[in-house]
C-alpha atoms as a PDB file:
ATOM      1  CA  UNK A   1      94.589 162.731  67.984  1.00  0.00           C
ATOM      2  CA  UNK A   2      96.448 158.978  68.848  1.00  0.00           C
ATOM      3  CA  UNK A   3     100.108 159.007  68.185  1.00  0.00           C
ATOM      4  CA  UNK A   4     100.381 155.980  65.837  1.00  0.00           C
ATOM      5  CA  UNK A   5     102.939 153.421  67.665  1.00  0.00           C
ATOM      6  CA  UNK A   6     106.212 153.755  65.769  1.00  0.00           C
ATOM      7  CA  UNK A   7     108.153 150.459  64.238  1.00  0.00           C
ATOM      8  CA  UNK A   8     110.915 150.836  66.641  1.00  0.00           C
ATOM      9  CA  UNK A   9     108.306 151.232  69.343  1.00  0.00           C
ATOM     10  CA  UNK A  10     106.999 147.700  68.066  1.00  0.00           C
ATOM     11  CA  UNK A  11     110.369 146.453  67.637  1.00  0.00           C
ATOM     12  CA  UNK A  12     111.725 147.283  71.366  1.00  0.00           C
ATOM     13  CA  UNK A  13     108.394 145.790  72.713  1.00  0.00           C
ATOM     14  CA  UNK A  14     108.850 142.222  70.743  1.00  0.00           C
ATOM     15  CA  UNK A  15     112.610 142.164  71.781  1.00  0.00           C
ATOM     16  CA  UNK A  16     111.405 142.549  75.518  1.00  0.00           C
ATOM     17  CA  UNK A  17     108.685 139.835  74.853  1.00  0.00           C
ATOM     18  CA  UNK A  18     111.293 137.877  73.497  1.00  0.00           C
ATOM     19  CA  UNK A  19     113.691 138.287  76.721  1.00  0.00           C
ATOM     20  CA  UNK A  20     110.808 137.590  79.139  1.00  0.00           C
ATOM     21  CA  UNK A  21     110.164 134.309  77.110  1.00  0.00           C
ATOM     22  CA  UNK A  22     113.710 133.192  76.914  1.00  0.00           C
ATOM     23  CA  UNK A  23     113.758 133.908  81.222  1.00  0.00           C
ATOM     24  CA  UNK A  24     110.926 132.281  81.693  1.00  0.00           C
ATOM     25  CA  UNK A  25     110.563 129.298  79.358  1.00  0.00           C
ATOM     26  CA  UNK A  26     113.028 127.510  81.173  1.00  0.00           C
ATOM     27  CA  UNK A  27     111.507 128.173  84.366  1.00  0.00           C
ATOM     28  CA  UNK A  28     108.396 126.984  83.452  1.00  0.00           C
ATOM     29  CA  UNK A  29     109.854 124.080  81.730  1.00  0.00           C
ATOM     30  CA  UNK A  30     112.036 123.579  84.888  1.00  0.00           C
ATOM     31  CA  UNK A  31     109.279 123.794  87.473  1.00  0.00           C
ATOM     32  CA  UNK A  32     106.876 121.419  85.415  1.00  0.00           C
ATOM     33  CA  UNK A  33     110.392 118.761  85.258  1.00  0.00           C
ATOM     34  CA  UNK A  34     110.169 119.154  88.931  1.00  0.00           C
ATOM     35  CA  UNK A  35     106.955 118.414  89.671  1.00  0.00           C
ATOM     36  CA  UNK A  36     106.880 115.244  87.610  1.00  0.00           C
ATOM     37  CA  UNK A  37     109.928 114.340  89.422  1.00  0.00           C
ATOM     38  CA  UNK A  38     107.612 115.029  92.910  1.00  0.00           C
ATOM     39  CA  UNK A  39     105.035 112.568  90.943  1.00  0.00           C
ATOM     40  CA  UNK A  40     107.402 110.059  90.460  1.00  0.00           C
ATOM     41  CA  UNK A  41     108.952 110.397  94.167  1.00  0.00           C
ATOM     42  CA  UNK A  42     105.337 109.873  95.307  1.00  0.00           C
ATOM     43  CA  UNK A  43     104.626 106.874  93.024  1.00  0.00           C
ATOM     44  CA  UNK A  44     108.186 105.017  94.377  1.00  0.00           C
ATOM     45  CA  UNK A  45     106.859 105.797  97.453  1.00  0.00           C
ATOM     46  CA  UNK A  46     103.404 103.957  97.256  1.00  0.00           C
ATOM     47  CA  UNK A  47     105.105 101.258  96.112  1.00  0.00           C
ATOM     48  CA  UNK A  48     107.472 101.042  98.873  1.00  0.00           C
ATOM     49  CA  UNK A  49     104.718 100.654 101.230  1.00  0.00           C
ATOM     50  CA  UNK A  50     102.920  98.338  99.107  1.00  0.00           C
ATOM     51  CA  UNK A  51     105.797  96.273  99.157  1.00  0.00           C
ATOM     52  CA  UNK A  52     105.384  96.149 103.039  1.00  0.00           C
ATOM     53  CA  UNK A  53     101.893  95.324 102.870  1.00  0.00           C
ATOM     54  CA  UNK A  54     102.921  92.016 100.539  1.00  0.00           C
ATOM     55  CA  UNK A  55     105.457  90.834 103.238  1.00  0.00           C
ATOM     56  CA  UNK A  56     103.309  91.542 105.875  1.00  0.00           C
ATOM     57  CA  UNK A  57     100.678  88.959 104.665  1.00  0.00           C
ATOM     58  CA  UNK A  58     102.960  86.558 103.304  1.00  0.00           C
ATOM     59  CA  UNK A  59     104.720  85.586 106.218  1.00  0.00           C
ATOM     60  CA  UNK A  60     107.855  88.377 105.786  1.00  0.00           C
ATOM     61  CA  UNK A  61     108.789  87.006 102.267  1.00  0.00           C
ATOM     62  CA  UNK A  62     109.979  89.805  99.780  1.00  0.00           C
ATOM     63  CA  UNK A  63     107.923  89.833  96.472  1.00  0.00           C
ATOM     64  CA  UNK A  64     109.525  87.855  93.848  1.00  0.00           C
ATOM     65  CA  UNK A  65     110.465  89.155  90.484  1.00  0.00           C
ATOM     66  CA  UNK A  66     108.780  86.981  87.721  1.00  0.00           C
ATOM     67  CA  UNK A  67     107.288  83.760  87.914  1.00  0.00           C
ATOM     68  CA  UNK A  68     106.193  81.868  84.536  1.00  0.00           C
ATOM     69  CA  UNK A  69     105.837  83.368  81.100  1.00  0.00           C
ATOM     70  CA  UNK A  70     106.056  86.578  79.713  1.00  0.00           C
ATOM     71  CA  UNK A  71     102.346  86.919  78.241  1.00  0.00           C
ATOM     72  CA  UNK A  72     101.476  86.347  81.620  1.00  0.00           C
ATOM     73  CA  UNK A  73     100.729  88.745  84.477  1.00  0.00           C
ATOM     74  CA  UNK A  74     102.624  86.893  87.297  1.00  0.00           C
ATOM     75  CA  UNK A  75     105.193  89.056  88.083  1.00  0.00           C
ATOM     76  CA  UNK A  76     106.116  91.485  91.571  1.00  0.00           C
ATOM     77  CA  UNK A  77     103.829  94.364  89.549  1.00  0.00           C
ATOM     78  CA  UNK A  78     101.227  91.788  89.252  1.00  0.00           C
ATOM     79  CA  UNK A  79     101.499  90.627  93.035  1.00  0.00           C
ATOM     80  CA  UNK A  80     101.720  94.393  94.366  1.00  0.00           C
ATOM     81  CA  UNK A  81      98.676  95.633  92.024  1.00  0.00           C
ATOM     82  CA  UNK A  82      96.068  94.594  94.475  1.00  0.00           C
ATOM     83  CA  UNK A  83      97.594  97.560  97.136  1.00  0.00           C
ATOM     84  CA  UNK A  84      97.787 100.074  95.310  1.00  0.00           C
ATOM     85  CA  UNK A  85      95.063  99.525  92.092  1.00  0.00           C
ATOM     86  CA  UNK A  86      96.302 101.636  89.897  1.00  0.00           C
ATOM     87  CA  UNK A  87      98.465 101.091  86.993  1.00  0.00           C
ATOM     88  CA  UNK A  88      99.860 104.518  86.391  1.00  0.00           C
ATOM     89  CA  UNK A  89     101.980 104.146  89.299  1.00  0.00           C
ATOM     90  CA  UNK A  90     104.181 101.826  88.473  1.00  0.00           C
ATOM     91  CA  UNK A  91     105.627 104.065  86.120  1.00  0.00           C
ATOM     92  CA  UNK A  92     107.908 107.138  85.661  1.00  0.00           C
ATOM     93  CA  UNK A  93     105.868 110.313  85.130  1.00  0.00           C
ATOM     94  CA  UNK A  94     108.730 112.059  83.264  1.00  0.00           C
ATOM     95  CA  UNK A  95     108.377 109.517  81.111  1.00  0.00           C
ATOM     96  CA  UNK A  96     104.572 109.008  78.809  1.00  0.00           C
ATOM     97  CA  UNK A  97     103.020 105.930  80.316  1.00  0.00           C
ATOM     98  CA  UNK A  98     102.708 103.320  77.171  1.00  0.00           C
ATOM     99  CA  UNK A  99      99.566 102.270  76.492  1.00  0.00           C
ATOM    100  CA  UNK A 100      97.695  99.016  75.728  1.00  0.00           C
ATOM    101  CA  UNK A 101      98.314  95.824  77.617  1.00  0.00           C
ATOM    102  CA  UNK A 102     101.132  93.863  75.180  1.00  0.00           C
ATOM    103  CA  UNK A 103     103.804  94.885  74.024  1.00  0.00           C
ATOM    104  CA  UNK A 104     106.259  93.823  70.991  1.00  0.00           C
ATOM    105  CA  UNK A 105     110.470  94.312  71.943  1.00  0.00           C
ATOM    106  CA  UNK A 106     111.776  96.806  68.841  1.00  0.00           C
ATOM    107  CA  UNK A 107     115.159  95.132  69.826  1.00  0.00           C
ATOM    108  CA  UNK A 108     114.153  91.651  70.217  1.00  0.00           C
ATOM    109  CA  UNK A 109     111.301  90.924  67.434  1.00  0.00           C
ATOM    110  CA  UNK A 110     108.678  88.273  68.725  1.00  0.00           C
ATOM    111  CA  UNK A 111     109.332  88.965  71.875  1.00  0.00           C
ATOM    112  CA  UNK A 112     105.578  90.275  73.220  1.00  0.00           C
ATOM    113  CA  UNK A 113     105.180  91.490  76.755  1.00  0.00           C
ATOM    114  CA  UNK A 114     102.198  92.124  79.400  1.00  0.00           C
ATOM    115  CA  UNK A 115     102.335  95.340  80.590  1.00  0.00           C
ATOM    116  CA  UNK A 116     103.648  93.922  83.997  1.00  0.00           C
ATOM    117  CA  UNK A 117     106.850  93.207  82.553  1.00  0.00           C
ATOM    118  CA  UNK A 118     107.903  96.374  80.896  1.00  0.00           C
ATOM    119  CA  UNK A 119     107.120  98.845  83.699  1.00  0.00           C
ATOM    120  CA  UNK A 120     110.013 101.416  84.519  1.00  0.00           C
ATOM    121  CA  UNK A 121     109.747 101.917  88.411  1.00  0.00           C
ATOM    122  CA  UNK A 122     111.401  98.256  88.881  1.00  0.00           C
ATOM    123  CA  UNK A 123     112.599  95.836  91.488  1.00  0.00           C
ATOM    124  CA  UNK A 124     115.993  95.508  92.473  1.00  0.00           C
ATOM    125  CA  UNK A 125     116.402  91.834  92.078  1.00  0.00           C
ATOM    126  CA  UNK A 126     119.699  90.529  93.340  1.00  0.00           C
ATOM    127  CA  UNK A 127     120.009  92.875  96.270  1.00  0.00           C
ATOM    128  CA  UNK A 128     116.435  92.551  97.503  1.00  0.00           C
ATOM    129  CA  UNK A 129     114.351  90.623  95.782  1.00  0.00           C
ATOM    130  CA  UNK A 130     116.475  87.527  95.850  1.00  0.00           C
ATOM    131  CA  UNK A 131     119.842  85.919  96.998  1.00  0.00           C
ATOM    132  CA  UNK A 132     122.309  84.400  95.536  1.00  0.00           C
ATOM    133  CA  UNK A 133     125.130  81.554  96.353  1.00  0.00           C
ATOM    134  CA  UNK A 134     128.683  81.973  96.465  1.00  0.00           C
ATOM    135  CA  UNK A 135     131.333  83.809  98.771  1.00  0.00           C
ATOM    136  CA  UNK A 136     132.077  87.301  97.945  1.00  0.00           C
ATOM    137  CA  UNK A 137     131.860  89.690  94.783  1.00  0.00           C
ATOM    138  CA  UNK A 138     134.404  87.429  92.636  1.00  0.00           C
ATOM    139  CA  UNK A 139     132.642  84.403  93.656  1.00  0.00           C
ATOM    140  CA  UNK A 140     128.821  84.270  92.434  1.00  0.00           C
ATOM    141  CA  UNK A 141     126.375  81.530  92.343  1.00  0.00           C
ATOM    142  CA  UNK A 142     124.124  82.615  90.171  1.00  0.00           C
ATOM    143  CA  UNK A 143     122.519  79.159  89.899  1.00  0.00           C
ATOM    144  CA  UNK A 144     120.996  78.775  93.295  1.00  0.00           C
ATOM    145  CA  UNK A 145     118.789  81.491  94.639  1.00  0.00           C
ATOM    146  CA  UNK A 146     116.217  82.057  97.208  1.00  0.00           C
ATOM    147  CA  UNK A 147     113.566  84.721  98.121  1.00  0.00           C
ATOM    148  CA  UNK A 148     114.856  87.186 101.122  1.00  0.00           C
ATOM    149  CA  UNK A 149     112.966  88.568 104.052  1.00  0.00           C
ATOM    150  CA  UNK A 150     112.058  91.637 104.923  1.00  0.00           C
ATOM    151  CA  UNK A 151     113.267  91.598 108.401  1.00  0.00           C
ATOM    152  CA  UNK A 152     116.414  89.986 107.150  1.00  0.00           C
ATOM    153  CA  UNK A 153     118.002  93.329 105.506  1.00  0.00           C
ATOM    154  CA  UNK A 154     120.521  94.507 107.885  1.00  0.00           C
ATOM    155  CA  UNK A 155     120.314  97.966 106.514  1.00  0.00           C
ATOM    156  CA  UNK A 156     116.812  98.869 105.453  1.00  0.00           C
ATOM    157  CA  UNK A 157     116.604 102.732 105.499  1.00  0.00           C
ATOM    158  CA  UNK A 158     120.066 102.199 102.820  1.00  0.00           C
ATOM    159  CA  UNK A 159     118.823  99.436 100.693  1.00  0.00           C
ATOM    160  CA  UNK A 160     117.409 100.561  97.357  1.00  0.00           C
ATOM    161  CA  UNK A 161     114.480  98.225  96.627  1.00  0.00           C
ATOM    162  CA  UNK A 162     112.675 100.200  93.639  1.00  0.00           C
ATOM    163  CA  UNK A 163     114.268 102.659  90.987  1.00  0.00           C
ATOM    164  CA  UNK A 164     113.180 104.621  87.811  1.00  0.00           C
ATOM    165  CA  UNK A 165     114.928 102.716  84.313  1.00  0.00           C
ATOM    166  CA  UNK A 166     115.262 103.135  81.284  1.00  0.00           C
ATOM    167  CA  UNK A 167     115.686 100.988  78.080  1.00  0.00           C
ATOM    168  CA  UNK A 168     117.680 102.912  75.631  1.00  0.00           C
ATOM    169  CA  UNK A 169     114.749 105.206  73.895  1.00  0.00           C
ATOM    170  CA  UNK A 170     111.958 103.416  74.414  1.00  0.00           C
ATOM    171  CA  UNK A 171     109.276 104.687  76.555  1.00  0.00           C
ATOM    172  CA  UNK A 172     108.903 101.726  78.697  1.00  0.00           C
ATOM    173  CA  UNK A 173     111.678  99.261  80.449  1.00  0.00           C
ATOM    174  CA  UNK A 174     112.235  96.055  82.359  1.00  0.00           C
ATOM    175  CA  UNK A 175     110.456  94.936  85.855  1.00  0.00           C
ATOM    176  CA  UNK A 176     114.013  94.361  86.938  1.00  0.00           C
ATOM    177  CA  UNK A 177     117.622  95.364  87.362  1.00  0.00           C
ATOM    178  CA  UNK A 178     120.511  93.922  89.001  1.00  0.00           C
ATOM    179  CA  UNK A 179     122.270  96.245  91.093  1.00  0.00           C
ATOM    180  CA  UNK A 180     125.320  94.868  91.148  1.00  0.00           C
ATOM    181  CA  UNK A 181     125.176  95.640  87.467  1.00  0.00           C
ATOM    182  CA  UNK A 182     123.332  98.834  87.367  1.00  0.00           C
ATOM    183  CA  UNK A 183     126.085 100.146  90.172  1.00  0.00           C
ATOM    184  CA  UNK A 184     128.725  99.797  87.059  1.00  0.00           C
ATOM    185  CA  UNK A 185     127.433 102.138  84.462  1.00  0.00           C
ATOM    186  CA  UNK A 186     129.402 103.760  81.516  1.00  0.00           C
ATOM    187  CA  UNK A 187     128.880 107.086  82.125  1.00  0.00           C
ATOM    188  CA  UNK A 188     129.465 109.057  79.309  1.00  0.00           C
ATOM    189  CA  UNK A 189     127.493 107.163  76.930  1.00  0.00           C
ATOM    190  CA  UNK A 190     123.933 106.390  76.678  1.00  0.00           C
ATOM    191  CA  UNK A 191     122.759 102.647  76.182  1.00  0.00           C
ATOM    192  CA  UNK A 192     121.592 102.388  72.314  1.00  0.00           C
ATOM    193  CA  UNK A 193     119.785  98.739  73.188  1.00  0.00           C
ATOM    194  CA  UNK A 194     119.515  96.165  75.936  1.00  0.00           C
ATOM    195  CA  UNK A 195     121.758  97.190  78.907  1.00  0.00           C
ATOM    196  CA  UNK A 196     121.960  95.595  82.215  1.00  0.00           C
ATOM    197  CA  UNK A 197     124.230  98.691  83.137  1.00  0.00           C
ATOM    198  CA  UNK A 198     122.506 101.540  81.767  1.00  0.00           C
ATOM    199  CA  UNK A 199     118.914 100.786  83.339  1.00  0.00           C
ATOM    200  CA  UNK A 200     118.974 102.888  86.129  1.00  0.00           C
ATOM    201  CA  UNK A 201     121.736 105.861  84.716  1.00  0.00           C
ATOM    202  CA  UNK A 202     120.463 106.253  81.556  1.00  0.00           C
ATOM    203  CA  UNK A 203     117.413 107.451  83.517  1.00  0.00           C
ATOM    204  CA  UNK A 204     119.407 110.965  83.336  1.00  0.00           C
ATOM    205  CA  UNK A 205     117.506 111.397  80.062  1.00  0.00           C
ATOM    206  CA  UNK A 206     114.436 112.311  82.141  1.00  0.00           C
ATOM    207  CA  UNK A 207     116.858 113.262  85.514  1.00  0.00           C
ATOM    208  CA  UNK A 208     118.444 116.484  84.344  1.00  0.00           C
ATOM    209  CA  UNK A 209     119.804 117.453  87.890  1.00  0.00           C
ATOM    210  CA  UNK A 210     121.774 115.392  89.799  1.00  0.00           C
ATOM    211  CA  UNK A 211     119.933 112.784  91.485  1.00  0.00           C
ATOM    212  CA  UNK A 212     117.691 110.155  90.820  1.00  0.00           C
ATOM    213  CA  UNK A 213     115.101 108.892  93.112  1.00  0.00           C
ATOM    214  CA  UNK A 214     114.224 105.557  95.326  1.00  0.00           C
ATOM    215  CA  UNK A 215     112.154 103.699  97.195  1.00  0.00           C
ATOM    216  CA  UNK A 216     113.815 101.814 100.139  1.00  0.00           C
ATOM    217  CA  UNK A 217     113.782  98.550 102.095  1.00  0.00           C
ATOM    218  CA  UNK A 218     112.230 100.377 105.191  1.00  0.00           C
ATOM    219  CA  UNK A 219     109.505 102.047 102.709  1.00  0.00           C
ATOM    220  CA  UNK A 220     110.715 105.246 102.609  1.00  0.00           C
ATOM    221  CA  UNK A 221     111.689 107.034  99.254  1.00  0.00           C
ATOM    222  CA  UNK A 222     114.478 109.732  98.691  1.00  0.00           C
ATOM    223  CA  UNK A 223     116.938 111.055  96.007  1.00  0.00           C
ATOM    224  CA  UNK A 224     120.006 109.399  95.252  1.00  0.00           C
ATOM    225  CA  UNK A 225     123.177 110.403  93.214  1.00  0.00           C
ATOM    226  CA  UNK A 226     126.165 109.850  91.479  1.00  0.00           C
ATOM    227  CA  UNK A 227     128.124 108.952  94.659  1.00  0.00           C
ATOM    228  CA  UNK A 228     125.961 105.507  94.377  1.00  0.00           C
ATOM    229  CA  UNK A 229     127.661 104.338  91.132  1.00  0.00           C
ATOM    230  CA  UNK A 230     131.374 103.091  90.347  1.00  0.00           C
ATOM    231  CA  UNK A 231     132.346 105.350  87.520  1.00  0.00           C
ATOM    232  CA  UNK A 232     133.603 103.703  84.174  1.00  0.00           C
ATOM    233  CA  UNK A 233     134.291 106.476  81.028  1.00  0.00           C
ATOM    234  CA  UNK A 234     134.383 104.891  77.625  1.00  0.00           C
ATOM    235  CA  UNK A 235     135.957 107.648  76.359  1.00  0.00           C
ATOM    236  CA  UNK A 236     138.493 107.822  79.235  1.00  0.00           C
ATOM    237  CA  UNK A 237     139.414 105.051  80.814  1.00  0.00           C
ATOM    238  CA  UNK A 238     142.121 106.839  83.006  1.00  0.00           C
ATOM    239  CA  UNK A 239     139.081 108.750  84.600  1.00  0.00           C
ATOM    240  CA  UNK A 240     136.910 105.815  86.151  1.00  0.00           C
ATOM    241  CA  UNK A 241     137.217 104.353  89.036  1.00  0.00           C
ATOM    242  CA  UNK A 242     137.012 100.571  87.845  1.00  0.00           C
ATOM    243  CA  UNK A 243     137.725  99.444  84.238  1.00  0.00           C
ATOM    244  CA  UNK A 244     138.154  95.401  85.256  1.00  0.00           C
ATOM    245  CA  UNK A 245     135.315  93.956  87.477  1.00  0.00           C
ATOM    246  CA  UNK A 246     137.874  92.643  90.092  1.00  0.00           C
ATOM    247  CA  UNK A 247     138.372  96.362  90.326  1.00  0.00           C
ATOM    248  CA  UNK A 248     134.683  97.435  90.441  1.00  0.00           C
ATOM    249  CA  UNK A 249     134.571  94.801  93.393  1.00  0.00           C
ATOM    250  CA  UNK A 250     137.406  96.473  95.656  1.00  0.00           C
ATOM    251  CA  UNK A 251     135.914  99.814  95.068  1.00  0.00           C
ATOM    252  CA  UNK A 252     132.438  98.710  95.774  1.00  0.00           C
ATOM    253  CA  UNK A 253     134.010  97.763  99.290  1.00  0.00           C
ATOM    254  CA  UNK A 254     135.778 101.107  99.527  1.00  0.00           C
ATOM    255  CA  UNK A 255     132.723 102.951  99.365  1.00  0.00           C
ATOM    256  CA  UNK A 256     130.783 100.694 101.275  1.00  0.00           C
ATOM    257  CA  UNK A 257     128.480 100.367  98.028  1.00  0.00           C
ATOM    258  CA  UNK A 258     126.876  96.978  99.104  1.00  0.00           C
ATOM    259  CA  UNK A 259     124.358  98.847 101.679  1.00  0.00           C
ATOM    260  CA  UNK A 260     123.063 100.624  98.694  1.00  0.00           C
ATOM    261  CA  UNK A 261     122.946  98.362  96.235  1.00  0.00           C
ATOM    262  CA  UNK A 262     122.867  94.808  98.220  1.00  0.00           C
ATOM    263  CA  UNK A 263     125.226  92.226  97.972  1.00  0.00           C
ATOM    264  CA  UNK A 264     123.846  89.343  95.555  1.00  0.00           C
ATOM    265  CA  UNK A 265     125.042  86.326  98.140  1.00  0.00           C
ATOM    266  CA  UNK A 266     124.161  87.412 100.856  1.00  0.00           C
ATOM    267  CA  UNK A 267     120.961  87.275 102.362  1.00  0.00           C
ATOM    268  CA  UNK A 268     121.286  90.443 104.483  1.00  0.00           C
END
């Protein structure tokens, strides 16, 4: 005759299914982060070469950012499409890819987008895509601009050309950023709306670890961190490393930042 199974036999054997699942939940959950961030490092990557391809058949030019309006598809995501045909990878898998092909701002009300503006793998614009007039970090011309060269980045393998962002909670972003604002974030806050600074560290809502990834002037793509950004705490001021922007501009030449990030007057 079967020994019936006892309630504290059923009781230890739930508790021990409910210690497995607590071990390995979060590796699951962890390994499946990971391999979206593999996805992502892939997609950055495809469009760093793409990126090549473009200057390579228009006469070493880097692509340009936007063109005309914003219900209109001329934009670098429009101009790179053709080498790489796919839509999907132009954005971050850890984040759902939207859907549709317009799209209204939440923040901004009448504001309707193509789908080539909003993507969230986007361009760094005044340290790649384009320079800038003036001297030096205190002295920018933001008025005059012109389209840089490949060949004319002194650094390539340093230069971050493309980067995951994020726009506050939405699930898609901006074509664009401007390192020499996204180098400047506040750190201990997330960006509730529009943010030039948060775009590329509020992307720690999908990058749990430490870094964040890249693609590069030379077409390579790798992991970046922390050690990237000037550090400003809201909630401590004592604690950053620039609170004034003449300050942010000393320690962006301490570090030697402008490699990274580019500097927006120079062409190189």
């Amino acid at each position: 005759m079967k020994r019936a199974v006892t309630l504290i036999e059923l009781l230890v054997v739930i508790a021990i299914i409910a210690i497995l699942a607590a071990i390995l939940f979060p590796v699951f959950a962890q390994a499946k982060t990971s391999a979206k961030v593999n996805t992502s490092l892939s997609n950055i990557k495809q469009l760093g070469l793409a990126l090549h391809m473009y200057s390579t058949d228009y006469d070493d030019a880097i692509v340009h950012d936007y063109g005309t309006s914003y219900t209109s598809t001329d934009t670098w995501v429009g101009d790179v499409y053709p080498y790489v045909k796919n839509r999907g990878v132009f954005f971050d898998a850890l984040v759902p890819e939207p859907q549709g092909d317009d799209f209204e701002d939440p923040f901004y009300p009448g504001f309707v987008y193509k789908w080539q503006w909003i993507t969230n793998l986007s361009l760094n614009v005044d340290g790649y895509s384009r320079a800038f007039g003036g001297t030096d970090c205190n002295n920018i011309d933001w008025s005059t601009y012109r389209q840089r060269t490949m060949t004319s980045i002194e650094y390539p393998s340093e230069r971050l050309a493309i980067a995951p962002t994020r726009y506050a909670n939405l699930p898609f972003s901006w074509l664009r950023f401007y390192g020499i604002d996204a180098a400047w974030p506040t750190m201990d806050r997330y960006a509730t709306g529009w943010s030039w600074y948060q775009l590329i560290w509020d992307g720690r809502r999908e990058y749990p670890g430490p870094r964040f990834v890249g693609a590069f002037a030379d077409g390579h793509a790798a992991k970046f961190g922390k050690e990237k950004f000037v550090s400003y705490y809201a909630d401590n001021p004592a604690a950053s490393e620039a609170t004034t922007y003449t300050q942010f501009c000393t320690v962006m030449d301490q570090k030697n930042l402008w490699k990274f990030w580019g500097q927006p007057w120079s062409g190189n």
